[in-house]
N, C-alpha and C. Protein backbone atom coordinates (compact mmCIF):
# COMPACT_ATOMS: atom_id res chain seq x y z
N UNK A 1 183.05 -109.62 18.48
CA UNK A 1 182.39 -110.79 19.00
C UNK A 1 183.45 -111.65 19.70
N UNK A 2 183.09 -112.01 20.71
CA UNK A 2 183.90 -112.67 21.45
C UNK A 2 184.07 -114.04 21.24
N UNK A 3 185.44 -115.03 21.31
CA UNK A 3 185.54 -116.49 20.84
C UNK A 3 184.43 -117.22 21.61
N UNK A 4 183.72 -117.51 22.53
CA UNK A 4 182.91 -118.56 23.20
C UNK A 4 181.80 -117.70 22.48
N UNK A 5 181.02 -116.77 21.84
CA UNK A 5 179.92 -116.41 21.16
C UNK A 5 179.96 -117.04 19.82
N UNK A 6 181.52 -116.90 19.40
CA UNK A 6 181.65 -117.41 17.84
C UNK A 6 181.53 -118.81 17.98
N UNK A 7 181.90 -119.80 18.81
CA UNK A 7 181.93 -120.94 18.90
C UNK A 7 180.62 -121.07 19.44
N UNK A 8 179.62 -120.97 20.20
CA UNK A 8 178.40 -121.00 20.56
C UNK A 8 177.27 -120.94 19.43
N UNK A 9 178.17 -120.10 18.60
CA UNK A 9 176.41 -119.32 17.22
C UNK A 9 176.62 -120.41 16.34
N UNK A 10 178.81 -121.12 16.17
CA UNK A 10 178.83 -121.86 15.44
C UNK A 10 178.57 -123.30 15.54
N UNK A 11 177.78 -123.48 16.99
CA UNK A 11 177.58 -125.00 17.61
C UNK A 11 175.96 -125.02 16.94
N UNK A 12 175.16 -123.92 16.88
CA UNK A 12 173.84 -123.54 16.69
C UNK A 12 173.47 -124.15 15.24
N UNK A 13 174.51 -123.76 14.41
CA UNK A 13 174.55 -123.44 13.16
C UNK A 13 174.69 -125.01 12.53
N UNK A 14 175.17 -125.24 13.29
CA UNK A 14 175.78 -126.87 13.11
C UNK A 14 174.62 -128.03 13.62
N UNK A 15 174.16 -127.90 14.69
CA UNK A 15 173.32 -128.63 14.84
C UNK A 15 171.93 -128.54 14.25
N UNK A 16 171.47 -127.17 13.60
CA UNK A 16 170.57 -126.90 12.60
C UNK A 16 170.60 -127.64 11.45
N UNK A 17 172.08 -127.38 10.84
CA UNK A 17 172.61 -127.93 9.29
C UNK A 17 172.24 -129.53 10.24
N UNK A 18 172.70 -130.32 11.04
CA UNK A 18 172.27 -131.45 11.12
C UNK A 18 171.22 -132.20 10.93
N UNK A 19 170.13 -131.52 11.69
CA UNK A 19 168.83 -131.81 11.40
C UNK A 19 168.37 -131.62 9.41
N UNK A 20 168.71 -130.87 9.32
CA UNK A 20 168.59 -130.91 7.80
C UNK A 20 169.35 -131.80 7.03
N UNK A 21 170.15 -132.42 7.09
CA UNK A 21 171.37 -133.23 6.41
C UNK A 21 170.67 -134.53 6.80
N UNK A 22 170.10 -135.21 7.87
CA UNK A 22 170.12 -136.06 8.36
C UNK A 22 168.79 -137.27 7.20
N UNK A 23 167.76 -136.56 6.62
CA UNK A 23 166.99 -137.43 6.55
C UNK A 23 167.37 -137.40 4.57
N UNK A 24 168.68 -136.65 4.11
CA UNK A 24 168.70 -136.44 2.69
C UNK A 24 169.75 -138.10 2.21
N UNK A 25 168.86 -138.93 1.16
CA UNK A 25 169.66 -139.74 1.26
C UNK A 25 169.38 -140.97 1.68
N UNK A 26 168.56 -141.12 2.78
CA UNK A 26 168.71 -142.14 3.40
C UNK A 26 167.33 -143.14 2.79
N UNK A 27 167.82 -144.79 3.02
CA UNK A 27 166.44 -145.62 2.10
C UNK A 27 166.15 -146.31 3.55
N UNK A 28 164.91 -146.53 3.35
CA UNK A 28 164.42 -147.55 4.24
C UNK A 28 164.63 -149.06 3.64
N UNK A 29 163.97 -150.30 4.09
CA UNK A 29 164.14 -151.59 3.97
C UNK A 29 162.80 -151.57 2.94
N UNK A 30 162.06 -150.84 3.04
CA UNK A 30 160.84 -151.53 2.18
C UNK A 30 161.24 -150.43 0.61
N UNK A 31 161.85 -149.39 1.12
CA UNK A 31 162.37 -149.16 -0.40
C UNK A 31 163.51 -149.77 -1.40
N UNK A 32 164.45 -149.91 -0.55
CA UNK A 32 165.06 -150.74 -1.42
C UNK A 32 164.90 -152.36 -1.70
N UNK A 33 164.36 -152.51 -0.68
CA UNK A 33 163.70 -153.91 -1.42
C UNK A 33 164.39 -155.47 -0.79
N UNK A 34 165.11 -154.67 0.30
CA UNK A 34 166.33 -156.05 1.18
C UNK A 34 165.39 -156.15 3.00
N UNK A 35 165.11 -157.11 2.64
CA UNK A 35 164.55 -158.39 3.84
C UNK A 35 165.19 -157.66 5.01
N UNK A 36 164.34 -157.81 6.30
CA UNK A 36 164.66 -156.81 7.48
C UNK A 36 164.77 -157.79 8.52
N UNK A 37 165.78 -157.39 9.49
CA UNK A 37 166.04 -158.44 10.28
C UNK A 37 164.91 -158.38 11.48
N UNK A 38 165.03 -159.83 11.97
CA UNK A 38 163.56 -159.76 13.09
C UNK A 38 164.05 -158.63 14.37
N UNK A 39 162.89 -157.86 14.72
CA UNK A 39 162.75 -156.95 15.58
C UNK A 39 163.11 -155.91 14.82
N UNK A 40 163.78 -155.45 14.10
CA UNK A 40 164.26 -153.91 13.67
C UNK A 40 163.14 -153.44 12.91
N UNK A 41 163.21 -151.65 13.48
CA UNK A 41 162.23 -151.14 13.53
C UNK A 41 161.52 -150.86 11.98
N UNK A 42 160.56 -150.68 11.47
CA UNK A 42 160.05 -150.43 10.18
C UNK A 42 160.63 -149.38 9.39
N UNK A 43 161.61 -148.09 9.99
CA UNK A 43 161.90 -147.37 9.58
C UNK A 43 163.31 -147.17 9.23
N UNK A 44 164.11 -148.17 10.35
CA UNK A 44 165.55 -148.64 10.12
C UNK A 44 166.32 -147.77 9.10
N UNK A 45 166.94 -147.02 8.76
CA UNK A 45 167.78 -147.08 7.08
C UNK A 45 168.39 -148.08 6.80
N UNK A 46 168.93 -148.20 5.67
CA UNK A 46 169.63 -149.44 5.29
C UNK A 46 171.37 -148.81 4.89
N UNK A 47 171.23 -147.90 4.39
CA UNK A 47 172.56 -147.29 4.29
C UNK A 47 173.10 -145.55 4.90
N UNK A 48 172.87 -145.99 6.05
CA UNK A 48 173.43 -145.24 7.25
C UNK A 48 174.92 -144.65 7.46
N UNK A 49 175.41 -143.71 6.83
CA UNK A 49 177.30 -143.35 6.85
C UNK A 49 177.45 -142.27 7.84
N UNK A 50 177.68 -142.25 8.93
CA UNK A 50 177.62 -141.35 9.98
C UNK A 50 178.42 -140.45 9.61
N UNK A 51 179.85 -140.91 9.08
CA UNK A 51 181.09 -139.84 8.20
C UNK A 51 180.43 -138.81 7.50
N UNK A 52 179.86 -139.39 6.47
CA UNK A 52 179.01 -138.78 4.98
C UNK A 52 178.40 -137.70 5.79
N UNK A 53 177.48 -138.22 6.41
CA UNK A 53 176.48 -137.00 7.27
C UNK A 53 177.63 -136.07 7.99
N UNK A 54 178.21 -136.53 8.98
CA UNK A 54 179.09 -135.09 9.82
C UNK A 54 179.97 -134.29 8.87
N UNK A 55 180.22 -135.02 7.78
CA UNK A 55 181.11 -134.18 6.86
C UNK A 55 180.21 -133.53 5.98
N UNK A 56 179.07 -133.56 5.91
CA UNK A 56 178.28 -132.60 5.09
C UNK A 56 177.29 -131.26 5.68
N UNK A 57 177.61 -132.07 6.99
CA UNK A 57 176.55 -131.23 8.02
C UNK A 57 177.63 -130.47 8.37
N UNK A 58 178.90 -130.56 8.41
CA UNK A 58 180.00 -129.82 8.27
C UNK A 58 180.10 -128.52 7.70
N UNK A 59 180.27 -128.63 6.27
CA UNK A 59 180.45 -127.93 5.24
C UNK A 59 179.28 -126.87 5.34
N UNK A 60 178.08 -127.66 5.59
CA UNK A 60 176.84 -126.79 5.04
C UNK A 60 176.95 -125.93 6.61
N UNK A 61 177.39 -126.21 7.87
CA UNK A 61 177.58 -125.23 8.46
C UNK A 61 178.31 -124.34 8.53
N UNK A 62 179.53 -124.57 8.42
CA UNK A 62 180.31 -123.90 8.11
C UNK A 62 180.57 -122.45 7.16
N UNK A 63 179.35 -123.12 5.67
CA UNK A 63 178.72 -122.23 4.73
C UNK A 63 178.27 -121.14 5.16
N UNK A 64 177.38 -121.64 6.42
CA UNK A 64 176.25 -120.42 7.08
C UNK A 64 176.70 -120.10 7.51
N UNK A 65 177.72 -120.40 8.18
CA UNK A 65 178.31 -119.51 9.48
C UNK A 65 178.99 -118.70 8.74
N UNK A 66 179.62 -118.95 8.08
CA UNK A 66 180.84 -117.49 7.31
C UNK A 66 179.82 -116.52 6.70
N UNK A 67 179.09 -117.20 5.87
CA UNK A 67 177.58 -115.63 5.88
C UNK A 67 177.30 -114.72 6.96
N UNK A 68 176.50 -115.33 7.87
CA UNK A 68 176.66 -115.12 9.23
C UNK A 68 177.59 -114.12 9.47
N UNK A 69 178.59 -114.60 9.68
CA UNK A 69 179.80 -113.76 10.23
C UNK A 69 180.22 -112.49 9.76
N UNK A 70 180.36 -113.20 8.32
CA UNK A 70 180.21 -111.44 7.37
C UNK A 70 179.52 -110.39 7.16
N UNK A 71 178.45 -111.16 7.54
CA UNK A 71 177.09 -109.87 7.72
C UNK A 71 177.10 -109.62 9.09
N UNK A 72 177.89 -109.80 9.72
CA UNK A 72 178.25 -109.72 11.53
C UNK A 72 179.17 -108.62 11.32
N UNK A 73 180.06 -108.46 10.29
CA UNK A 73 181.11 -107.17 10.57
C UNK A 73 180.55 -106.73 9.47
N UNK A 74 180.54 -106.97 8.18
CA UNK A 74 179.94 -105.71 7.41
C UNK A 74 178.59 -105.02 7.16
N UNK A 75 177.54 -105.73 8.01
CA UNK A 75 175.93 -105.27 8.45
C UNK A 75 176.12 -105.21 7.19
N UNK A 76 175.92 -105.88 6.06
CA UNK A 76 174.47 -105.95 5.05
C UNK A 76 173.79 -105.99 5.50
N UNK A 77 173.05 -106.67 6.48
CA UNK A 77 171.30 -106.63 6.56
C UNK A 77 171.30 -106.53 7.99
N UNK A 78 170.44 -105.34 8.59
CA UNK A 78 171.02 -105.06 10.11
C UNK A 78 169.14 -105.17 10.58
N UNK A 79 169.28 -104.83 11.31
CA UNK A 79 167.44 -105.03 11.79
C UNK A 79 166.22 -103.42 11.06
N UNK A 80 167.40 -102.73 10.47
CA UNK A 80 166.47 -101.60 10.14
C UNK A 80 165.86 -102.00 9.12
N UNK A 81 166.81 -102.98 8.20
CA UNK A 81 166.35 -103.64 6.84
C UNK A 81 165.41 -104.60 7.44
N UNK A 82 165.09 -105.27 8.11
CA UNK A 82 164.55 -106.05 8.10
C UNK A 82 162.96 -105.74 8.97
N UNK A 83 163.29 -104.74 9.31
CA UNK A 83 162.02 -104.18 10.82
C UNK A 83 160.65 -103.67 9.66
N UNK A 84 159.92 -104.76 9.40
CA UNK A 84 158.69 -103.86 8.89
C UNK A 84 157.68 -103.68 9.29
N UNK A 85 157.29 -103.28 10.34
CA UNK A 85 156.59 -102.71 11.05
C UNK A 85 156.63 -101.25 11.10
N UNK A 86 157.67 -101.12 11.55
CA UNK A 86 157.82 -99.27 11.68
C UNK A 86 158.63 -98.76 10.06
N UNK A 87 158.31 -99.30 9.61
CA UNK A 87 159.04 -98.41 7.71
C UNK A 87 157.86 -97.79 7.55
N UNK A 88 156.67 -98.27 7.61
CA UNK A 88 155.80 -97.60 7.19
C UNK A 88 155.73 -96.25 8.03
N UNK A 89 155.79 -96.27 9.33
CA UNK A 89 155.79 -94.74 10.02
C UNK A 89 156.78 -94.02 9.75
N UNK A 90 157.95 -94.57 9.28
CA UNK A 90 158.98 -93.86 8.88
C UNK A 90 158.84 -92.87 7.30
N UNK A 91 158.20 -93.85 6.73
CA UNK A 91 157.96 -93.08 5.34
C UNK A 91 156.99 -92.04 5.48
N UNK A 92 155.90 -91.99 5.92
CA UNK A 92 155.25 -91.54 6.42
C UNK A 92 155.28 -90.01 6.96
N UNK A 93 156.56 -90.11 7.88
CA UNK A 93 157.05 -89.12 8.29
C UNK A 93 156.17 -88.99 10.16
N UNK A 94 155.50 -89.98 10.52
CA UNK A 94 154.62 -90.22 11.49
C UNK A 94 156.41 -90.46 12.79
């Protein structure tokens, strides 16, 4: 695999883990119970750590990606394992 593929699958991987990281954690104003300033929106968070998040959305990509990767050179699970559609004609003998 070539470096701009590895860095590409690992930009993928990362901005996935983001979306997932992003809403764990966070309180609104009417949950915790602190007075909202005029105009801000109803959904606001109140304790927002942009660090916390990139460093977790970090890790948890990072996680996937080395899975990823390993099953990239040692094919544990390659598309034959996973193709079920045609197993059945295969068993079959069709």
């Amino acid at each position: 695999m070539q470096l701009y593929s590895v860095f590409a699958i690992y930009v993928l991987f990362w901005v996935t883990a983001l979306f997932i990281i992003l809403p764990i954690g966070i309180r609104s104003h009417h949950e915790t119970g602190e007075e909202m300033i005029k105009g801000q929106a109803d959904g606001a968070p109140v304790n927002f750590r942009p660090w916390r998040i990139l460093l977790r959305t970090t890790l948890l990509a990072t996680a996937a990606f080395g899975i990823f990767y390993l099953n990239y050179i040692y094919g544990w699970i390659d598309m034959d394992t996973i193709d079920f559609f045609n197993s059945r004609d295969r068993m079959q003998g069709i």
